[in-house]
PDB file of N, CA and C in Angstrom:
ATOM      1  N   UNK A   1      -0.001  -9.110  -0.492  1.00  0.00           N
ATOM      2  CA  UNK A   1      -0.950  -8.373  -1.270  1.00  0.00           C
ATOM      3  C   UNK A   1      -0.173  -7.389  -2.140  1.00  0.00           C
ATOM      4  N   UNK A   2      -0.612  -7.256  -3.712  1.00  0.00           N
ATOM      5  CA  UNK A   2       0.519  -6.638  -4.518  1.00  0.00           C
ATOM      6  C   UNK A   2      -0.452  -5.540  -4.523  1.00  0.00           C
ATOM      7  N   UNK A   3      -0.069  -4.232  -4.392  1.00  0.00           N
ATOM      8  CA  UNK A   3      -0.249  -2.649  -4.995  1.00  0.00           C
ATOM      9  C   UNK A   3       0.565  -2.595  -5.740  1.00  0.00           C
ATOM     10  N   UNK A   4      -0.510  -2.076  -7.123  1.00  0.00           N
ATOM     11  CA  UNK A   4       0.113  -1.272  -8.301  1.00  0.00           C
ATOM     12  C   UNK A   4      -0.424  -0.041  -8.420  1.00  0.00           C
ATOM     13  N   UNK A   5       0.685   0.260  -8.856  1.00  0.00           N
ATOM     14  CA  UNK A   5       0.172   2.423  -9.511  1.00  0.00           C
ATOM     15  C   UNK A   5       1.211   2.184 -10.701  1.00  0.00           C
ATOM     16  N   UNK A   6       0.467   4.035 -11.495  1.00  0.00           N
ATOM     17  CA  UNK A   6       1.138   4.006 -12.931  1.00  0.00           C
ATOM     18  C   UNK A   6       2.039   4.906 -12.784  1.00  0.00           C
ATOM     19  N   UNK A   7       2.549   5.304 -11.650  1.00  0.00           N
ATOM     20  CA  UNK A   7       3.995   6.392 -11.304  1.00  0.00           C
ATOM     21  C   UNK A   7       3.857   6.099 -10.326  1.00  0.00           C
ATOM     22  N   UNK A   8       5.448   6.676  -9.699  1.00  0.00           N
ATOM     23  CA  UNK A   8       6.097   6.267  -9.140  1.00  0.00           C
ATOM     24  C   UNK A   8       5.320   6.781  -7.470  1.00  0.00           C
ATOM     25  N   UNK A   9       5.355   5.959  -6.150  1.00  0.00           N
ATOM     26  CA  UNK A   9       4.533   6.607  -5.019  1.00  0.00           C
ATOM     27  C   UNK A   9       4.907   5.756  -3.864  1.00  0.00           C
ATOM     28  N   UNK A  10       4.919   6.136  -2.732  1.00  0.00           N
ATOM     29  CA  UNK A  10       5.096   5.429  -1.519  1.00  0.00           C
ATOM     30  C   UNK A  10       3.600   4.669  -1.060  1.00  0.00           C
ATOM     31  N   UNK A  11       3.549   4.024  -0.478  1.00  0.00           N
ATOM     32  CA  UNK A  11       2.394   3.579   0.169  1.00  0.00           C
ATOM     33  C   UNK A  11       2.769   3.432   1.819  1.00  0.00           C
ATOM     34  N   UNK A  12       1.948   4.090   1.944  1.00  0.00           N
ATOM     35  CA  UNK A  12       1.575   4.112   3.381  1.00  0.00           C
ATOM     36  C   UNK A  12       0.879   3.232   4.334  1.00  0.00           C
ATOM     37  N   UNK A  13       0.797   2.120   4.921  1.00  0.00           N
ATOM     38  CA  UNK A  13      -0.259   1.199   5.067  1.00  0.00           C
ATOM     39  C   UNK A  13      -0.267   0.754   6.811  1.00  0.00           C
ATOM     40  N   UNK A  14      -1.227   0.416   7.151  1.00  0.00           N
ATOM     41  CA  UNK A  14      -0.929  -0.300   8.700  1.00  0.00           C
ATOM     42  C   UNK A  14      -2.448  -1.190   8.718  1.00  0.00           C
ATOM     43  N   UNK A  15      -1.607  -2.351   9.519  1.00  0.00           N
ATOM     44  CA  UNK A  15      -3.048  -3.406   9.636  1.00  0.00           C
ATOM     45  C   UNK A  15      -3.700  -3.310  11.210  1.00  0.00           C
ATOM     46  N   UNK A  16      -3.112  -2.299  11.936  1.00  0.00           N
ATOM     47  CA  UNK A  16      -3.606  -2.092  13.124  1.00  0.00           C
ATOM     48  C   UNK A  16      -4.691  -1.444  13.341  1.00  0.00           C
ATOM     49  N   UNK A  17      -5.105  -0.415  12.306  1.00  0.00           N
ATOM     50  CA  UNK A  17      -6.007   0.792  13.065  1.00  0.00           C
ATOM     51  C   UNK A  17      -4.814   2.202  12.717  1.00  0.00           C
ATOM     52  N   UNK A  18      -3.767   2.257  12.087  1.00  0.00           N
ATOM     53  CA  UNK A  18      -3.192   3.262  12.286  1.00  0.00           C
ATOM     54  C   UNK A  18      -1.973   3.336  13.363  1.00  0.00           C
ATOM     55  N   UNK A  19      -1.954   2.472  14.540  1.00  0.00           N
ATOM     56  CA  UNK A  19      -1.018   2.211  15.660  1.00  0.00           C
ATOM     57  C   UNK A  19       0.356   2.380  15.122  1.00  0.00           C
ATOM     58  N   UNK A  20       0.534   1.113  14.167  1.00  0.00           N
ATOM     59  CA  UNK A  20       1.680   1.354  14.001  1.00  0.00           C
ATOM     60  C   UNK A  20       1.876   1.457  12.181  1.00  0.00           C
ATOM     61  N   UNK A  21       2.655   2.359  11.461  1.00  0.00           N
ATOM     62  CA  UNK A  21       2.501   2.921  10.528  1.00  0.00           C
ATOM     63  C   UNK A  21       3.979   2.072   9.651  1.00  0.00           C
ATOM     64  N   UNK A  22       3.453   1.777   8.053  1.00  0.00           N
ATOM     65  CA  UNK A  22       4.497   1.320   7.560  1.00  0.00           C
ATOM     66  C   UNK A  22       4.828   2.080   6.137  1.00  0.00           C
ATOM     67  N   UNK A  23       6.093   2.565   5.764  1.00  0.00           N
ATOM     68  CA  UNK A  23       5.763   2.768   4.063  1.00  0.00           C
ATOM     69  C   UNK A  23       6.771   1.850   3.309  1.00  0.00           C
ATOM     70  N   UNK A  24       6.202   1.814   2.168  1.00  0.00           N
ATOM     71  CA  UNK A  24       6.995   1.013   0.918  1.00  0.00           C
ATOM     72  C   UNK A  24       6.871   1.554  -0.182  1.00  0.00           C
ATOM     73  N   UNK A  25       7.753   1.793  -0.678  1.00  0.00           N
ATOM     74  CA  UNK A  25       8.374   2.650  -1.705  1.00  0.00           C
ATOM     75  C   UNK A  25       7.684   1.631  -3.153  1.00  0.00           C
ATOM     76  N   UNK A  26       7.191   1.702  -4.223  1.00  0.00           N
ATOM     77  CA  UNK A  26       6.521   0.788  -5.185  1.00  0.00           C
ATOM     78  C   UNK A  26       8.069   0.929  -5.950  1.00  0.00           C
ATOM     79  N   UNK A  27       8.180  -0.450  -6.459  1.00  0.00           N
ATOM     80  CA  UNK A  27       9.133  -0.468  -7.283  1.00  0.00           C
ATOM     81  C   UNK A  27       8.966  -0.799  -8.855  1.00  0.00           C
ATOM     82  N   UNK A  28       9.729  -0.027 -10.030  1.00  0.00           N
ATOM     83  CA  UNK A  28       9.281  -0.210 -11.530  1.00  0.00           C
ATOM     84  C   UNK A  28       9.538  -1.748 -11.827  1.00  0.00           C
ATOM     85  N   UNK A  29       8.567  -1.990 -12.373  1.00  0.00           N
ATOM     86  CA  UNK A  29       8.661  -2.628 -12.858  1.00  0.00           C
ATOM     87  C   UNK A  29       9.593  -3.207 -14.599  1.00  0.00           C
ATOM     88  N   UNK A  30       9.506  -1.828 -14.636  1.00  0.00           N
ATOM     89  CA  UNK A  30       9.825  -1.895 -16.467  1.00  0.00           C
ATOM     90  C   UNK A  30       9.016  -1.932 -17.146  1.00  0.00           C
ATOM     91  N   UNK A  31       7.536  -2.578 -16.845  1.00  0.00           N
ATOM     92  CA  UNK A  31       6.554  -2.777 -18.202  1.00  0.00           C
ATOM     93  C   UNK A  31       5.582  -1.161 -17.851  1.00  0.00           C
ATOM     94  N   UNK A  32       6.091  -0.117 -17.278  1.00  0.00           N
ATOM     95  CA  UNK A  32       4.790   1.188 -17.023  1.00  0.00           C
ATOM     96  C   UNK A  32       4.101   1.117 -15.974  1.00  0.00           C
ATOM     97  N   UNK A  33       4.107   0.034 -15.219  1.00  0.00           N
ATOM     98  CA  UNK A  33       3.627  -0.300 -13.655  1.00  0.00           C
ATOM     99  C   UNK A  33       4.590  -0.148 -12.893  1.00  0.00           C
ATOM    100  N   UNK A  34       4.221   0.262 -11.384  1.00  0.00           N
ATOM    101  CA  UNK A  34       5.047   0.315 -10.336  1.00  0.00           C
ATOM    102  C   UNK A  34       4.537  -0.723  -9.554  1.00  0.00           C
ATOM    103  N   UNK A  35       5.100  -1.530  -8.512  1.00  0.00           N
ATOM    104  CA  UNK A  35       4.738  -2.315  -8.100  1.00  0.00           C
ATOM    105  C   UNK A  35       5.172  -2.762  -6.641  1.00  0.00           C
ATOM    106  N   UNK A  36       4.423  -3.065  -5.429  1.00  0.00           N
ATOM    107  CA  UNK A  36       4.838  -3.681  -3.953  1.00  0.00           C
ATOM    108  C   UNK A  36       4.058  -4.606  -3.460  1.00  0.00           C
ATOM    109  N   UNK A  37       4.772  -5.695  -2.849  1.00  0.00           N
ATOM    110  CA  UNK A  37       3.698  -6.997  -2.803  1.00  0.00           C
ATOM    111  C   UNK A  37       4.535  -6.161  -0.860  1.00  0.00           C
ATOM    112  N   UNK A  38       2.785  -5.960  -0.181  1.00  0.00           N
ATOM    113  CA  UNK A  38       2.674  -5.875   1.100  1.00  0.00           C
ATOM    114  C   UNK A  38       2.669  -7.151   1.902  1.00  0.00           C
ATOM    115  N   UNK A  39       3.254  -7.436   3.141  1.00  0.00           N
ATOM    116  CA  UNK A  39       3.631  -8.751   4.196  1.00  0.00           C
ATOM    117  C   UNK A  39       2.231  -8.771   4.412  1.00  0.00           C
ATOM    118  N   UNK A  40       1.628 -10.162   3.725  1.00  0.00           N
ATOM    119  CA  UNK A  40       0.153 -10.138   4.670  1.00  0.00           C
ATOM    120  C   UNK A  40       0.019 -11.494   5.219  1.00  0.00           C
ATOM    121  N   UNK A  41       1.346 -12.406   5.334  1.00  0.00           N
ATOM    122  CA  UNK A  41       1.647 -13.840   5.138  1.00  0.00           C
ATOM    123  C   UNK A  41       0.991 -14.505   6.868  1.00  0.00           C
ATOM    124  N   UNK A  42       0.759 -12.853   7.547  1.00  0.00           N
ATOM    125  CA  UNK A  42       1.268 -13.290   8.970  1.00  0.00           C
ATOM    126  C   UNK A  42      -0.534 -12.720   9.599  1.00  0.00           C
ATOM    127  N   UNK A  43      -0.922 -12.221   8.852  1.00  0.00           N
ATOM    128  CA  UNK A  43      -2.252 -11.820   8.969  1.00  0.00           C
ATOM    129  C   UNK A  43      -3.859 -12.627   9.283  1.00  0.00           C
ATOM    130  N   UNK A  44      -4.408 -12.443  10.017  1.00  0.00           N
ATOM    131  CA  UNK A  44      -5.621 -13.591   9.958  1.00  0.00           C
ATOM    132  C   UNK A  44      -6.872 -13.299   9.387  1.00  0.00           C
ATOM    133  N   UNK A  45      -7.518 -14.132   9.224  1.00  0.00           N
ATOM    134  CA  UNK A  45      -8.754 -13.944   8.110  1.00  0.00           C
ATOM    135  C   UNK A  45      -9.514 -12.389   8.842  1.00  0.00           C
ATOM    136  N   UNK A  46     -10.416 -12.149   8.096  1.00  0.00           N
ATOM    137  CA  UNK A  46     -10.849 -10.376   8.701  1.00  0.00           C
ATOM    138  C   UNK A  46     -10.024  -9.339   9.399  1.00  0.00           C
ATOM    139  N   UNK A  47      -8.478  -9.877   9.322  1.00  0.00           N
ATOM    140  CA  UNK A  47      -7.645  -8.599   9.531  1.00  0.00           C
ATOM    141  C   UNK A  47      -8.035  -7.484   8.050  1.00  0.00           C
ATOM    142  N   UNK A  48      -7.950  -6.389   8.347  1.00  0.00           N
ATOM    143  CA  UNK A  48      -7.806  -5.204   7.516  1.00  0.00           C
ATOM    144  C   UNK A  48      -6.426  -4.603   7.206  1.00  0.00           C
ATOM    145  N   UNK A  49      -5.992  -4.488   5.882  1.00  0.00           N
ATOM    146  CA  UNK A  49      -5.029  -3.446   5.738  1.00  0.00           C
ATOM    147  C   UNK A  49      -5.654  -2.062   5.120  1.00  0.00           C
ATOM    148  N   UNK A  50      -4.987  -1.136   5.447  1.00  0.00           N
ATOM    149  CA  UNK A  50      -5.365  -0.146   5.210  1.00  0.00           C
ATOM    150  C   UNK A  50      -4.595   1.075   5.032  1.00  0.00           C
ATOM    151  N   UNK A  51      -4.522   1.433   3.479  1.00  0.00           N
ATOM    152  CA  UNK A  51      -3.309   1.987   2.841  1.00  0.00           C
ATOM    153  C   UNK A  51      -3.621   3.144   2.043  1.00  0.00           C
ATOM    154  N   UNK A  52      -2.833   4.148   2.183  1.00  0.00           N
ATOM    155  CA  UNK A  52      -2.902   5.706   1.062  1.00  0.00           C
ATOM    156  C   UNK A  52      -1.494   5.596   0.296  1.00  0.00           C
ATOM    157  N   UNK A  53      -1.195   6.353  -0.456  1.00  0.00           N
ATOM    158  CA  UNK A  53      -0.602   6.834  -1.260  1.00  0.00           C
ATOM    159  C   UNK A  53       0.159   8.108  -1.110  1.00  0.00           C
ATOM    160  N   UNK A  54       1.747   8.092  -1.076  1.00  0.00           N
ATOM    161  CA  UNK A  54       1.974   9.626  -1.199  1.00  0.00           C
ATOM    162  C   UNK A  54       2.307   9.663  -2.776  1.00  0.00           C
ATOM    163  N   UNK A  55       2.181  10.649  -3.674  1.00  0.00           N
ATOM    164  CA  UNK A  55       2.895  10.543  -4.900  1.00  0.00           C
ATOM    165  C   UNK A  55       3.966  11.433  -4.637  1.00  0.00           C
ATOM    166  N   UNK A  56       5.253  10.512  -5.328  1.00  0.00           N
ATOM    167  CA  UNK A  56       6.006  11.510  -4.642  1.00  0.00           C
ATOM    168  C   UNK A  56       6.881  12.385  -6.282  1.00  0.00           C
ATOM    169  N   UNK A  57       6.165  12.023  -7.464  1.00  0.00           N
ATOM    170  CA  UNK A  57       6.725  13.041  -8.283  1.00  0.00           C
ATOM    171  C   UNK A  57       5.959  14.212  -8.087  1.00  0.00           C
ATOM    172  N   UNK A  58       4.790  14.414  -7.554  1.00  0.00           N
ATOM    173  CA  UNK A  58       4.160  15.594  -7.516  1.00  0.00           C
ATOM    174  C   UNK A  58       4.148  16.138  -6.463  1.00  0.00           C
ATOM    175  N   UNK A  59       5.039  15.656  -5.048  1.00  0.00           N
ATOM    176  CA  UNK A  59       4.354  15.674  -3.784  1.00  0.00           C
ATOM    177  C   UNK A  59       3.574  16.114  -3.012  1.00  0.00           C
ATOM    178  N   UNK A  60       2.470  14.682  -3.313  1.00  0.00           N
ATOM    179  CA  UNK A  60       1.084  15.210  -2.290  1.00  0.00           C
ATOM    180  C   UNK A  60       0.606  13.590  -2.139  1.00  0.00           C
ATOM    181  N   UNK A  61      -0.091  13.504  -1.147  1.00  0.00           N
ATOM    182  CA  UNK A  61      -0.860  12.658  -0.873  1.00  0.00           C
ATOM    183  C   UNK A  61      -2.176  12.648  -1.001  1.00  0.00           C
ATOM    184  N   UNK A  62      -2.547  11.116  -1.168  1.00  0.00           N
ATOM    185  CA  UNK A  62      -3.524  11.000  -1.842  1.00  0.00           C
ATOM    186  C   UNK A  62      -5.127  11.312  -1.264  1.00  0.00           C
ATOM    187  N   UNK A  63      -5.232  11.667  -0.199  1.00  0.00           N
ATOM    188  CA  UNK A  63      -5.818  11.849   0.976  1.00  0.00           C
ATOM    189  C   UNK A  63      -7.344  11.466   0.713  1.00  0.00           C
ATOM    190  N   UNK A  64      -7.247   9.692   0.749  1.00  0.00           N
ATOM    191  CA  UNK A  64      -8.170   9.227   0.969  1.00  0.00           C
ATOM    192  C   UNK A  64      -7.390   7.543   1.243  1.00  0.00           C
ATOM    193  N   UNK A  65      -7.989   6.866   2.384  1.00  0.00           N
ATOM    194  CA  UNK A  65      -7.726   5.862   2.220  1.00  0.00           C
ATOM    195  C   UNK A  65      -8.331   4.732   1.914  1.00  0.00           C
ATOM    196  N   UNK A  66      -7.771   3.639   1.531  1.00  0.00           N
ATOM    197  CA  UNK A  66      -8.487   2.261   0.815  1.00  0.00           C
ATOM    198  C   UNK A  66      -8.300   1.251   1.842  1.00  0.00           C
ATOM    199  N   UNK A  67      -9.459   0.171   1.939  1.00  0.00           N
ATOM    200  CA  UNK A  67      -9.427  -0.772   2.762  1.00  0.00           C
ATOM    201  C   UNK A  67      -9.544  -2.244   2.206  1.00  0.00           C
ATOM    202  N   UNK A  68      -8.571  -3.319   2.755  1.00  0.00           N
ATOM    203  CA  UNK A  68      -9.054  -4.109   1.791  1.00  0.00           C
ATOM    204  C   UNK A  68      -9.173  -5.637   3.020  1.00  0.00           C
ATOM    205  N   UNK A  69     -10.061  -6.327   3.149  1.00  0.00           N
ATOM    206  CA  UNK A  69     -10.000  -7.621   4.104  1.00  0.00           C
ATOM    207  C   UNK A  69      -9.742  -8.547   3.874  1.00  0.00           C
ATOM    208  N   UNK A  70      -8.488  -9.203   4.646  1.00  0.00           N
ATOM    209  CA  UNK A  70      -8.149 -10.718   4.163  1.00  0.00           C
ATOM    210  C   UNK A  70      -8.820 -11.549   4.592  1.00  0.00           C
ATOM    211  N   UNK A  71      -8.721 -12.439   3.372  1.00  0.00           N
ATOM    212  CA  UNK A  71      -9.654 -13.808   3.211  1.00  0.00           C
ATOM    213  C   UNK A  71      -8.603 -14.597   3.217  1.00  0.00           C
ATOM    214  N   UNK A  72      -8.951 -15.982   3.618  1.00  0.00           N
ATOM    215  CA  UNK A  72      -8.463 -17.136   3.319  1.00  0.00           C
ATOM    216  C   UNK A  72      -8.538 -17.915   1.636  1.00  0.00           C
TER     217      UNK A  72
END
């Protein structure tokens, strides 16, 4: 699953519930997008990921999180 943002930000994400916690740093792209394709290869249908944002040129987080459910 690819996350994009328009500066630069960590993402924060876990498909557990929070258990176990992962971040990934978005990487430039060059074209004004930042960009991270998240591991969801291993995931089963109605698993949830569930991911925030730190920005880290401003540092703060984004303090709300997004949910998104995999489909087949």
């Amino acid at each position: 699953m690819r996350i994009e943002t328009l500066s630069h930000a960590l993402v924060r994400w876990t498909s557990d519930g929070w258990r176990t916690v992962n971040d990934a740093e978005v990487k430039n792209s060059g074209l004004g997008v930042f960009y991270n394709d998240l591991p969801t290869e291993n995931l089963a249908e109605n698993d949830e990921i569930v991911f925030t944002f730190y920005w880290t040129d401003e540092e703060k987080w984004e303090n709300k999180d997004f949910y998104v459910k995999i489909n087949d």
